[in-house]
PDB file of N, CA and C in Angstrom:
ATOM      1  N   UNK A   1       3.460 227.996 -11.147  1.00  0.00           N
ATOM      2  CA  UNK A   1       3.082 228.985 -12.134  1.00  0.00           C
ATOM      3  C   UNK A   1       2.616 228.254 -13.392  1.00  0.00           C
ATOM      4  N   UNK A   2       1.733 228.592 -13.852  1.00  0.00           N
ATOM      5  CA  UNK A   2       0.955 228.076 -15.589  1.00  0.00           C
ATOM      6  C   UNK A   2       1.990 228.382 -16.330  1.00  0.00           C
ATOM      7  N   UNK A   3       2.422 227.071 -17.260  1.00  0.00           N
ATOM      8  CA  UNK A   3       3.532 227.331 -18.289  1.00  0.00           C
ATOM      9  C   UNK A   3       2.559 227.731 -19.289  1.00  0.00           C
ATOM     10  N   UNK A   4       1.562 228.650 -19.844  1.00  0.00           N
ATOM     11  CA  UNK A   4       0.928 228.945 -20.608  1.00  0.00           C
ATOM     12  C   UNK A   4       0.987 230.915 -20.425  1.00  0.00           C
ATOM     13  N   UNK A   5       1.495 231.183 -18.835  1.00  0.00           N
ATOM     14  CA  UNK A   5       1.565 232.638 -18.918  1.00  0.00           C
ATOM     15  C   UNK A   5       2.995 232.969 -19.038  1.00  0.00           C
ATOM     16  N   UNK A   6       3.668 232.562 -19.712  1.00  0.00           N
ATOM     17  CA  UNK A   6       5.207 232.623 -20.040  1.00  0.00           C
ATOM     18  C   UNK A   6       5.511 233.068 -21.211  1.00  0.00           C
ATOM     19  N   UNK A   7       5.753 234.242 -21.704  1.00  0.00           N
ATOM     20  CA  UNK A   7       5.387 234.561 -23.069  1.00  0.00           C
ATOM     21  C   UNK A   7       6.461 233.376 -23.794  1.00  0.00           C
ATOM     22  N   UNK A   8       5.919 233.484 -25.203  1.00  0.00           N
ATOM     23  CA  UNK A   8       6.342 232.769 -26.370  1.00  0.00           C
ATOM     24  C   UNK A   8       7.180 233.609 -27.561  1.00  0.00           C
ATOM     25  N   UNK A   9       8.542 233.085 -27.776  1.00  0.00           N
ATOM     26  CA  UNK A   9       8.936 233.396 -28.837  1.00  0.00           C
ATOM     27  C   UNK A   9       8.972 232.795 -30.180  1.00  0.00           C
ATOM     28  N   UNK A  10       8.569 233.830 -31.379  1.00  0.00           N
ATOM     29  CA  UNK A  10       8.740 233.122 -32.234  1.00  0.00           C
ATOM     30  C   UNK A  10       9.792 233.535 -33.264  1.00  0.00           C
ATOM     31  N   UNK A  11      10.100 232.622 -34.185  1.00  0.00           N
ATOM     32  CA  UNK A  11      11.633 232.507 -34.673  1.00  0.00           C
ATOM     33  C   UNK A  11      11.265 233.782 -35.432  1.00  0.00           C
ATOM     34  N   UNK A  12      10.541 234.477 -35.963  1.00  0.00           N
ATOM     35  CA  UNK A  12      10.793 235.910 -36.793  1.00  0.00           C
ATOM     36  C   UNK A  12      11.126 236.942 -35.632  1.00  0.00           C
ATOM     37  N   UNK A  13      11.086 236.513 -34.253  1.00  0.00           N
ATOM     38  CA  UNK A  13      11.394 237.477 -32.475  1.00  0.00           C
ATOM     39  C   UNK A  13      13.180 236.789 -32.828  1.00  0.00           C
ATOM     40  N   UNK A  14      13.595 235.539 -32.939  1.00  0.00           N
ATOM     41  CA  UNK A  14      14.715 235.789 -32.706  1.00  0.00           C
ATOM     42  C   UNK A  14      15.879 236.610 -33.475  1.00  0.00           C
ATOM     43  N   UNK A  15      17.122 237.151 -32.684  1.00  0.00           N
ATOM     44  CA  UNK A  15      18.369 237.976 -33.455  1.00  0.00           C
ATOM     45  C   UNK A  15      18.542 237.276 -34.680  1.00  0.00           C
ATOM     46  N   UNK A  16      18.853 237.888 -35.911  1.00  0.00           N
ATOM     47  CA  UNK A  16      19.583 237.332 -37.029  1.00  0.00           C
ATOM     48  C   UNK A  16      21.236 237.209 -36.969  1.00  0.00           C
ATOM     49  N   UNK A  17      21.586 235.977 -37.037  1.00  0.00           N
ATOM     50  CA  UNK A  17      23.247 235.501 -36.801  1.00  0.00           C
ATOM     51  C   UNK A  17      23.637 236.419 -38.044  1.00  0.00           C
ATOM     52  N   UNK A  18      24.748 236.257 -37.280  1.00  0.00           N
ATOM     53  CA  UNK A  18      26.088 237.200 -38.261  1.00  0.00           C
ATOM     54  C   UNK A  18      26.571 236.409 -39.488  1.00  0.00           C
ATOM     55  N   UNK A  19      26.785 237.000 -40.555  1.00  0.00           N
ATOM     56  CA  UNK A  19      27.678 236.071 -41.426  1.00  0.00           C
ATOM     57  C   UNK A  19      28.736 235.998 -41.213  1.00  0.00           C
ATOM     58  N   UNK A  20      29.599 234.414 -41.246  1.00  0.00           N
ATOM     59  CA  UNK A  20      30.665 234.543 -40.402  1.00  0.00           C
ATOM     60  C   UNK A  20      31.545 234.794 -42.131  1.00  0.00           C
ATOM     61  N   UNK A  21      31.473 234.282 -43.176  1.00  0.00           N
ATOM     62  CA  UNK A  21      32.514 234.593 -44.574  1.00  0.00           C
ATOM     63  C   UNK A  21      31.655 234.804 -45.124  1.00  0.00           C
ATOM     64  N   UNK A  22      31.691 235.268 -46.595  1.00  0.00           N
ATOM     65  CA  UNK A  22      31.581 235.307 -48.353  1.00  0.00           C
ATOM     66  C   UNK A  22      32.410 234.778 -48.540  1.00  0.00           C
ATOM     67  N   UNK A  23      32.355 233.911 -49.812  1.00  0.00           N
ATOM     68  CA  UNK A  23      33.228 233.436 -50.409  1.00  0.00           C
ATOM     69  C   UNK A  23      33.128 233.872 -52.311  1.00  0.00           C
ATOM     70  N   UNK A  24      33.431 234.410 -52.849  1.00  0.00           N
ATOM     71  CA  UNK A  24      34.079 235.008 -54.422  1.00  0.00           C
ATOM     72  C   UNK A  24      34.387 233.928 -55.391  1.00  0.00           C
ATOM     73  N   UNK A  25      33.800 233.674 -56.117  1.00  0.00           N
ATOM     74  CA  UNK A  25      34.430 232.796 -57.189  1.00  0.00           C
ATOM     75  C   UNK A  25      34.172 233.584 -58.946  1.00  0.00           C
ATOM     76  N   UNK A  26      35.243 234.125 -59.017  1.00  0.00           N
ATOM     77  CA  UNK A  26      34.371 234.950 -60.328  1.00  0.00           C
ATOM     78  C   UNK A  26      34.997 234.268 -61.963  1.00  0.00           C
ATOM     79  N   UNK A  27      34.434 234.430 -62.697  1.00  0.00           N
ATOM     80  CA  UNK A  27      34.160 234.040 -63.973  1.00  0.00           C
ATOM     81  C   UNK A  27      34.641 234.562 -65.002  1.00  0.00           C
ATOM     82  N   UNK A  28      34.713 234.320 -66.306  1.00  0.00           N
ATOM     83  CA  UNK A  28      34.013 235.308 -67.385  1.00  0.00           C
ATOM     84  C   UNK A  28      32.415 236.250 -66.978  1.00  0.00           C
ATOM     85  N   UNK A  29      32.407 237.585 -66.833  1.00  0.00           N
ATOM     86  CA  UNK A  29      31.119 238.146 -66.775  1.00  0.00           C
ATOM     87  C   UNK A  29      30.442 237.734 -65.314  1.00  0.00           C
ATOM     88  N   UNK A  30      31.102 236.725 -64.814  1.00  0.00           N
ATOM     89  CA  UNK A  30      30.173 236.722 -63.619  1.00  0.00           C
ATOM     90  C   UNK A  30      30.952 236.601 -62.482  1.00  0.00           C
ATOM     91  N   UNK A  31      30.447 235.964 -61.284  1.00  0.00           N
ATOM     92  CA  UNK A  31      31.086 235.354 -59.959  1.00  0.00           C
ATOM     93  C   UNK A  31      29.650 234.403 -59.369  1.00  0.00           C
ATOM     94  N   UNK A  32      30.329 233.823 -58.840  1.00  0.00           N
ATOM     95  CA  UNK A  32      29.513 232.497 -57.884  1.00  0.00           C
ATOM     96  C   UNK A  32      30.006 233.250 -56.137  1.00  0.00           C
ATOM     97  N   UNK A  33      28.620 233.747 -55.732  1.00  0.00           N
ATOM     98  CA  UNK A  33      29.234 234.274 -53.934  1.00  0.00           C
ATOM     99  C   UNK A  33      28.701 233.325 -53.418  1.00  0.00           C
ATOM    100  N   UNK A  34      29.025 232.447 -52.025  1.00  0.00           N
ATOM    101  CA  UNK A  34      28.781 231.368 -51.505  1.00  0.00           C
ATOM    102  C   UNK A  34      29.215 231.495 -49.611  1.00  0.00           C
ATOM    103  N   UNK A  35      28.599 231.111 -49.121  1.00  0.00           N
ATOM    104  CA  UNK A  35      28.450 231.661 -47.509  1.00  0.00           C
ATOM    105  C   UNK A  35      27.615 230.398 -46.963  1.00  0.00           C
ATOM    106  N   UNK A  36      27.933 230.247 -45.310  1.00  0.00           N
ATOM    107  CA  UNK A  36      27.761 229.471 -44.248  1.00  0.00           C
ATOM    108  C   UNK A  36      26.258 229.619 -44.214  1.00  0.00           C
ATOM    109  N   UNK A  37      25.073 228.872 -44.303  1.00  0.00           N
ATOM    110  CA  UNK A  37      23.734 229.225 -43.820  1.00  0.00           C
ATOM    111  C   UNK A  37      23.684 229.132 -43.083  1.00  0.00           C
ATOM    112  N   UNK A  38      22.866 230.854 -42.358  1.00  0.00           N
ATOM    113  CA  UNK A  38      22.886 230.955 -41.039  1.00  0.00           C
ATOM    114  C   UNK A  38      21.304 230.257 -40.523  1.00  0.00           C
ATOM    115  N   UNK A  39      20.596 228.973 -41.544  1.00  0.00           N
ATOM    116  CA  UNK A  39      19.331 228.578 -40.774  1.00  0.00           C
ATOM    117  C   UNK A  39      17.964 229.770 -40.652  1.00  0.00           C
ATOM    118  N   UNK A  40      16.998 228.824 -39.904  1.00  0.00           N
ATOM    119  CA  UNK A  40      16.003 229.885 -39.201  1.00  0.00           C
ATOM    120  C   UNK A  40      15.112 231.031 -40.124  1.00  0.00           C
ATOM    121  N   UNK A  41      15.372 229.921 -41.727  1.00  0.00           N
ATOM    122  CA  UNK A  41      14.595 230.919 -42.897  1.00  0.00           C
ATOM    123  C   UNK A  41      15.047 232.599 -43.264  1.00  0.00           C
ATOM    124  N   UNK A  42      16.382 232.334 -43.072  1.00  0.00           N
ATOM    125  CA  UNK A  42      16.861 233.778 -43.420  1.00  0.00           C
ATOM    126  C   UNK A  42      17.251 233.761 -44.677  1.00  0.00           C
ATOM    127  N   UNK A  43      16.864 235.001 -45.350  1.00  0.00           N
ATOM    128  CA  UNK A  43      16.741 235.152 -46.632  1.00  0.00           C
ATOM    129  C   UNK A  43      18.575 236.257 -47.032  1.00  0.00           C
ATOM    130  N   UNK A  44      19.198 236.351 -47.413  1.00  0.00           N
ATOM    131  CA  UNK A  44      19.990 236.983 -47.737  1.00  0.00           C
ATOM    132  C   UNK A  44      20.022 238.267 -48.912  1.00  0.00           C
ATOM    133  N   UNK A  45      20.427 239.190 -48.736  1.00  0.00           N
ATOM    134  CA  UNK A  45      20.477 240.687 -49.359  1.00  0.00           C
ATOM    135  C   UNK A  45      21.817 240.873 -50.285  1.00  0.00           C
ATOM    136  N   UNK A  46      21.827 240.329 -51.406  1.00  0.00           N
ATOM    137  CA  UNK A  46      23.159 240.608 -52.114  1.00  0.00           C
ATOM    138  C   UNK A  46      22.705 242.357 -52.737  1.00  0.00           C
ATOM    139  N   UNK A  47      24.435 242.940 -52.279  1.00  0.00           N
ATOM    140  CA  UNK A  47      24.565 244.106 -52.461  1.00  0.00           C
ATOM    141  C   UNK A  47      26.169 244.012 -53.732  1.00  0.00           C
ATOM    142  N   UNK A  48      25.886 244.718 -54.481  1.00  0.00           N
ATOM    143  CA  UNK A  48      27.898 245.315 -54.966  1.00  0.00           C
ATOM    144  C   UNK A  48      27.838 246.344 -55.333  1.00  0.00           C
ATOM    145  N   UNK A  49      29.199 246.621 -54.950  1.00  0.00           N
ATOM    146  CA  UNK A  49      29.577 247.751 -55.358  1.00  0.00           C
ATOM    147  C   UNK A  49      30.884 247.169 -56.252  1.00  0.00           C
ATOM    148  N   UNK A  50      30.296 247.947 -57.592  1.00  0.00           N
ATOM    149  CA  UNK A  50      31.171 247.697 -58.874  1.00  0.00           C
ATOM    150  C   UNK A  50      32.125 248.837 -59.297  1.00  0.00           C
ATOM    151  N   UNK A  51      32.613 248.782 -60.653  1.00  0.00           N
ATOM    152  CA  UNK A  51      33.435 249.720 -61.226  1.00  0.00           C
ATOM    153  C   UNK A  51      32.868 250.890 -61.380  1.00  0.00           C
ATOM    154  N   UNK A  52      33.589 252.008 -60.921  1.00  0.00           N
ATOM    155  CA  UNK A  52      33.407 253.077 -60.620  1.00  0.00           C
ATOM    156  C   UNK A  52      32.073 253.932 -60.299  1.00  0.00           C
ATOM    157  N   UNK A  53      31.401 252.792 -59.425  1.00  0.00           N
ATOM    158  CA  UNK A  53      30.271 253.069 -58.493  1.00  0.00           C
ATOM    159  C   UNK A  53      30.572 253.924 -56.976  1.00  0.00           C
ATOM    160  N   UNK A  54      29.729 254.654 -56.549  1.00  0.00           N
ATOM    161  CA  UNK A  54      29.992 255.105 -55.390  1.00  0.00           C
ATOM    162  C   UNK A  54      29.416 254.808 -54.034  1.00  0.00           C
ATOM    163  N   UNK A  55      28.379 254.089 -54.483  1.00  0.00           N
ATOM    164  CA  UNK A  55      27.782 252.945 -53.113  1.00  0.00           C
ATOM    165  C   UNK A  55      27.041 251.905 -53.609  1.00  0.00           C
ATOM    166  N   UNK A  56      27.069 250.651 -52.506  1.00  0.00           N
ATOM    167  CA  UNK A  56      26.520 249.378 -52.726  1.00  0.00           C
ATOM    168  C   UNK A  56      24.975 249.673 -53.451  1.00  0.00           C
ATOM    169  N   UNK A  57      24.903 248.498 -54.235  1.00  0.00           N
ATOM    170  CA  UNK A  57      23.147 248.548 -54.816  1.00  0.00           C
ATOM    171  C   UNK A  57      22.927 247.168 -54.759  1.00  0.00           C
ATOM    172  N   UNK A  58      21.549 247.017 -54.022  1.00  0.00           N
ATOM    173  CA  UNK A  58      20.897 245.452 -53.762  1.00  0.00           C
ATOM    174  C   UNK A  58      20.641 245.180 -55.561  1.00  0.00           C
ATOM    175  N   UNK A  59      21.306 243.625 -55.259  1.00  0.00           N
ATOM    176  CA  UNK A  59      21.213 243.070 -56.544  1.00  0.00           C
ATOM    177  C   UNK A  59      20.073 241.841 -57.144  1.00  0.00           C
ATOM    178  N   UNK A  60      19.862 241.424 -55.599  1.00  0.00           N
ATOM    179  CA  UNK A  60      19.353 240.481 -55.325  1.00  0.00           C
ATOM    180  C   UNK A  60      19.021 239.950 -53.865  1.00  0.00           C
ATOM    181  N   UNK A  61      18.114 239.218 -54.001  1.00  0.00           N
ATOM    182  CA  UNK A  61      17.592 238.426 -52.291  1.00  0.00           C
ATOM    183  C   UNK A  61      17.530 237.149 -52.541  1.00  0.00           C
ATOM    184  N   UNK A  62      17.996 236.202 -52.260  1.00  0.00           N
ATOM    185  CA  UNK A  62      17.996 234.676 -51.972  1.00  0.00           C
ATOM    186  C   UNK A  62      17.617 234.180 -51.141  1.00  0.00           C
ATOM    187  N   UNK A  63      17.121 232.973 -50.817  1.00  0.00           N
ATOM    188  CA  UNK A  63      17.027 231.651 -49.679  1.00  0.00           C
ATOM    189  C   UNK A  63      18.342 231.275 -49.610  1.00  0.00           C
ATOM    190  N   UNK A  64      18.546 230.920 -50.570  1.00  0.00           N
ATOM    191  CA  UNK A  64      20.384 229.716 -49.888  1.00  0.00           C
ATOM    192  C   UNK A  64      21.333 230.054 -49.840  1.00  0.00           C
ATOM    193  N   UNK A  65      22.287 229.617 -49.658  1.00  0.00           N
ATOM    194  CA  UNK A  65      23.419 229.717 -49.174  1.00  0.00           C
ATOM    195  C   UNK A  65      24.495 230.318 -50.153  1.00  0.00           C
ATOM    196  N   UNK A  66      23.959 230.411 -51.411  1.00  0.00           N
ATOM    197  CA  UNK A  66      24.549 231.453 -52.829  1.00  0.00           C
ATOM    198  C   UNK A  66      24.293 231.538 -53.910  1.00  0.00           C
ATOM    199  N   UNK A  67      24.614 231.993 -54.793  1.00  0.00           N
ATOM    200  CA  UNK A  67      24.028 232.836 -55.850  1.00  0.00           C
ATOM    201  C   UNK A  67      24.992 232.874 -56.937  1.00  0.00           C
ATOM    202  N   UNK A  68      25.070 232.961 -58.122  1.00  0.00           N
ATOM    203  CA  UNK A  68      25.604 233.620 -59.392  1.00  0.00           C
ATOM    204  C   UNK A  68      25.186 234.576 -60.067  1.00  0.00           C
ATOM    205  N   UNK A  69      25.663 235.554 -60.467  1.00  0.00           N
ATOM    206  CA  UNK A  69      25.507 237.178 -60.574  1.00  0.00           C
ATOM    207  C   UNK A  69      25.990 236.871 -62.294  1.00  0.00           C
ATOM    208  N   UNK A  70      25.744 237.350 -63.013  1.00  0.00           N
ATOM    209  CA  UNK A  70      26.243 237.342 -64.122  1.00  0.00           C
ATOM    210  C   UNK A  70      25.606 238.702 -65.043  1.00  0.00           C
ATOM    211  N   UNK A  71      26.371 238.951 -66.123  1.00  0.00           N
ATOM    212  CA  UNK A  71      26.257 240.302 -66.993  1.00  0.00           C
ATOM    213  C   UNK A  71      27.418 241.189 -66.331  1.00  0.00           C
ATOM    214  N   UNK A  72      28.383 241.031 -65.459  1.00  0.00           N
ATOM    215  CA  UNK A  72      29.236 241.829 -64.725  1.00  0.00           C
ATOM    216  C   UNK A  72      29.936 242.467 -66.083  1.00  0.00           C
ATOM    217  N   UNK A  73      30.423 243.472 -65.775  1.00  0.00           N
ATOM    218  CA  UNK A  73      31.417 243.901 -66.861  1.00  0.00           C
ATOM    219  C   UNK A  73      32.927 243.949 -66.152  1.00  0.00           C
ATOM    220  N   UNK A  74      34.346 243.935 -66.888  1.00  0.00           N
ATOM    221  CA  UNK A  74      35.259 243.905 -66.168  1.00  0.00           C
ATOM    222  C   UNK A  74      35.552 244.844 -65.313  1.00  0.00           C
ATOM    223  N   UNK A  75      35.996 244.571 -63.997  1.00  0.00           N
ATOM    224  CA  UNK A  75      36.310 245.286 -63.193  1.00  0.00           C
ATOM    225  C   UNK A  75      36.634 244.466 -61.809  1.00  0.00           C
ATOM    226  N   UNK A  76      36.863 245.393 -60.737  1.00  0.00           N
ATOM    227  CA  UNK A  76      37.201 245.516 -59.368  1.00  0.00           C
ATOM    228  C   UNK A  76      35.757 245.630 -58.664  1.00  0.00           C
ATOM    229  N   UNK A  77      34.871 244.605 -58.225  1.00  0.00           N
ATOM    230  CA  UNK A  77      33.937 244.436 -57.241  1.00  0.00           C
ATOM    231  C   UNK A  77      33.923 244.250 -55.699  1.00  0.00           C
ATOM    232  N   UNK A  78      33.455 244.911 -54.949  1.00  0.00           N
ATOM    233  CA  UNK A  78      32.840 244.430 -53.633  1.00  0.00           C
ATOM    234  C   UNK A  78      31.073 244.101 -53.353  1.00  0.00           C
ATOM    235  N   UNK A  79      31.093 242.382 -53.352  1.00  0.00           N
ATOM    236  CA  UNK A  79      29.734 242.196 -52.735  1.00  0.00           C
ATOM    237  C   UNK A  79      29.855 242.160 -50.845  1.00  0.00           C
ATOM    238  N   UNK A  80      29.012 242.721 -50.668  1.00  0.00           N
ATOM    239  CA  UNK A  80      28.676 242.638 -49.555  1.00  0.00           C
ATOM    240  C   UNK A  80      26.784 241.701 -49.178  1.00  0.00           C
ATOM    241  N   UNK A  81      26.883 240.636 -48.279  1.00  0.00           N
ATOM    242  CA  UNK A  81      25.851 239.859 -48.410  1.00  0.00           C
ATOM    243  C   UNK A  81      25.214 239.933 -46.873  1.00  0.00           C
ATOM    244  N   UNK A  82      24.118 240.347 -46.930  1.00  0.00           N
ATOM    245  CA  UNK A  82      23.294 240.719 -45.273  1.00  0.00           C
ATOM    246  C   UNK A  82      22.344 239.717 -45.410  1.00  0.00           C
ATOM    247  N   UNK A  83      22.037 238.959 -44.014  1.00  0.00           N
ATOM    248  CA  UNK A  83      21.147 237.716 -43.884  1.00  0.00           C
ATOM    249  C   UNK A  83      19.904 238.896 -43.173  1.00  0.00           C
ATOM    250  N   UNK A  84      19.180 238.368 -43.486  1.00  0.00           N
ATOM    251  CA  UNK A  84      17.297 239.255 -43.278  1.00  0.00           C
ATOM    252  C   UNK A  84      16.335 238.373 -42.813  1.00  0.00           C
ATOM    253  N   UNK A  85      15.343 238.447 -41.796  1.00  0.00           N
ATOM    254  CA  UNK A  85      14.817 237.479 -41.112  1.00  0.00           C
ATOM    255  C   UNK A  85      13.203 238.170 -42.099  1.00  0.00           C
ATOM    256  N   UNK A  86      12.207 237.372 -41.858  1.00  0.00           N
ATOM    257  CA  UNK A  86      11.050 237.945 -42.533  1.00  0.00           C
ATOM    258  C   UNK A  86      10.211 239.045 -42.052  1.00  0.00           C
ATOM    259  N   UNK A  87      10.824 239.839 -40.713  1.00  0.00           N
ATOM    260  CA  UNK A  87      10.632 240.857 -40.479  1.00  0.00           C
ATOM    261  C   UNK A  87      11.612 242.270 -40.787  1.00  0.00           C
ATOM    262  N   UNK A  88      12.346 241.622 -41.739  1.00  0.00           N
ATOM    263  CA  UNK A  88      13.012 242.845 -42.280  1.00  0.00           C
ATOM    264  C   UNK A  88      14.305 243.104 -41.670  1.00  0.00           C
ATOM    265  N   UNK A  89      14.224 242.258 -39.974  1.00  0.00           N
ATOM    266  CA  UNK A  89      15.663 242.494 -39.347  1.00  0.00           C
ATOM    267  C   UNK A  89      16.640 241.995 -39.788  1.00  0.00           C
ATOM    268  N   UNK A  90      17.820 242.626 -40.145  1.00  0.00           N
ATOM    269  CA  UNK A  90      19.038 242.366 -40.907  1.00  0.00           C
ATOM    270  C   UNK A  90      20.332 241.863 -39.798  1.00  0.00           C
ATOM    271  N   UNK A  91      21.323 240.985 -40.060  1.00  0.00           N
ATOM    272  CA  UNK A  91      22.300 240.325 -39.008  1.00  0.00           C
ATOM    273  C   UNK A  91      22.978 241.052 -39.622  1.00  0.00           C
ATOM    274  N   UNK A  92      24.310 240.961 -38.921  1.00  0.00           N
ATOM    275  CA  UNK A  92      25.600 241.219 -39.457  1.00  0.00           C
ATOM    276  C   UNK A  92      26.097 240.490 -40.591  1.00  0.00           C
ATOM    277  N   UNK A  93      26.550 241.628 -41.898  1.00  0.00           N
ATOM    278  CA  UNK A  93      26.917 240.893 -42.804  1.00  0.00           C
ATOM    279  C   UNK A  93      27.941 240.483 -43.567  1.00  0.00           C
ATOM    280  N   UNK A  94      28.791 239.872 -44.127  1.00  0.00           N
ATOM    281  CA  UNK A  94      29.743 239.615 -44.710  1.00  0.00           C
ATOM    282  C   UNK A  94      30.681 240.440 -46.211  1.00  0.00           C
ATOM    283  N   UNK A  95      31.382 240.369 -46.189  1.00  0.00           N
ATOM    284  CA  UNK A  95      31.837 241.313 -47.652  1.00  0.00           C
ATOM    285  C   UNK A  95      32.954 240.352 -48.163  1.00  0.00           C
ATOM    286  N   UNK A  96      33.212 240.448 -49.207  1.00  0.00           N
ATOM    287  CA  UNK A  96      34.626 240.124 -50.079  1.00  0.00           C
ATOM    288  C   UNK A  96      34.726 240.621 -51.180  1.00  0.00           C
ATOM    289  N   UNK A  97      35.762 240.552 -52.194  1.00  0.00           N
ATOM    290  CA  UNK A  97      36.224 241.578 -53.047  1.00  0.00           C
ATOM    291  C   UNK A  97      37.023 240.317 -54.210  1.00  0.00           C
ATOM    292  N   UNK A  98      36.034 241.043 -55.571  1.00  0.00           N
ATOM    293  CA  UNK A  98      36.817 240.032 -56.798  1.00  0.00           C
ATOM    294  C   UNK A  98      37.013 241.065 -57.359  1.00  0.00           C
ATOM    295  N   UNK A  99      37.947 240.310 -58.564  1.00  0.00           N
ATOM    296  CA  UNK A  99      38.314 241.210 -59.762  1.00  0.00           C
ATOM    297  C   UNK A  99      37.064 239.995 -60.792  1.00  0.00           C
ATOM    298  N   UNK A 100      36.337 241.004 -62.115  1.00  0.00           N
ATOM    299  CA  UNK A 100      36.044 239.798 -63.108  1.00  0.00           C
ATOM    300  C   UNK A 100      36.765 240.608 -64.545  1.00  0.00           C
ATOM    301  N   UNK A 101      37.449 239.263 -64.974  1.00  0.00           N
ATOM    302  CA  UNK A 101      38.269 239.910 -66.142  1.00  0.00           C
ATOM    303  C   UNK A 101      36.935 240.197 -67.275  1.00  0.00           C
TER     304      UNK A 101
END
């Protein structure tokens, strides 16, 4: 058989990996979130949900592996961070939970 009639995948065709942690480091006013790169040019979707919010809001999109958020006001946060391939397909994503005084 012609290895030329074998279709071809390309890496924006493959699944987006799961995030396996977040990691929280928060501040004065801010936090540092930091996570495993899952490779393969995936861009990441930072979401939080802050003080007395009622659902996540994208905060930001990155290349690497993390980010610093700053202007937070005090409170009880959940970021939640989704890896995104350049077709928009989203992996499974990670969450963790700070307080910033």
């Amino acid at each position: 058989r012609d290895l030329h009639s074998f279709p071809t995948r390309r890496s924006s065709d493959l699944p987006v990996p799961a995030l396996a942690a977040v990691h929280a480091q928060p501040g004065s006013g801010k936090v540092t979130l930091s996570w495993p790169d899952a490779g393969l040019g995936v861009r990441y979707q930072i979401y939080l949900l802050g003080p007395g919010a009622q659902s996540y809001s994208l905060v930001t999109t990155v290349r690497s592996d993390g980010v610093t958020l700053s202007g937070l006001r005090a409170g009880s946060y959940q970021a939640r961070v989704v890896p995104a391939n350049l077709q928009h397909t989203t992996g499974q994503g990670g969450e963790t939970s700070f307080t910033v005084g």
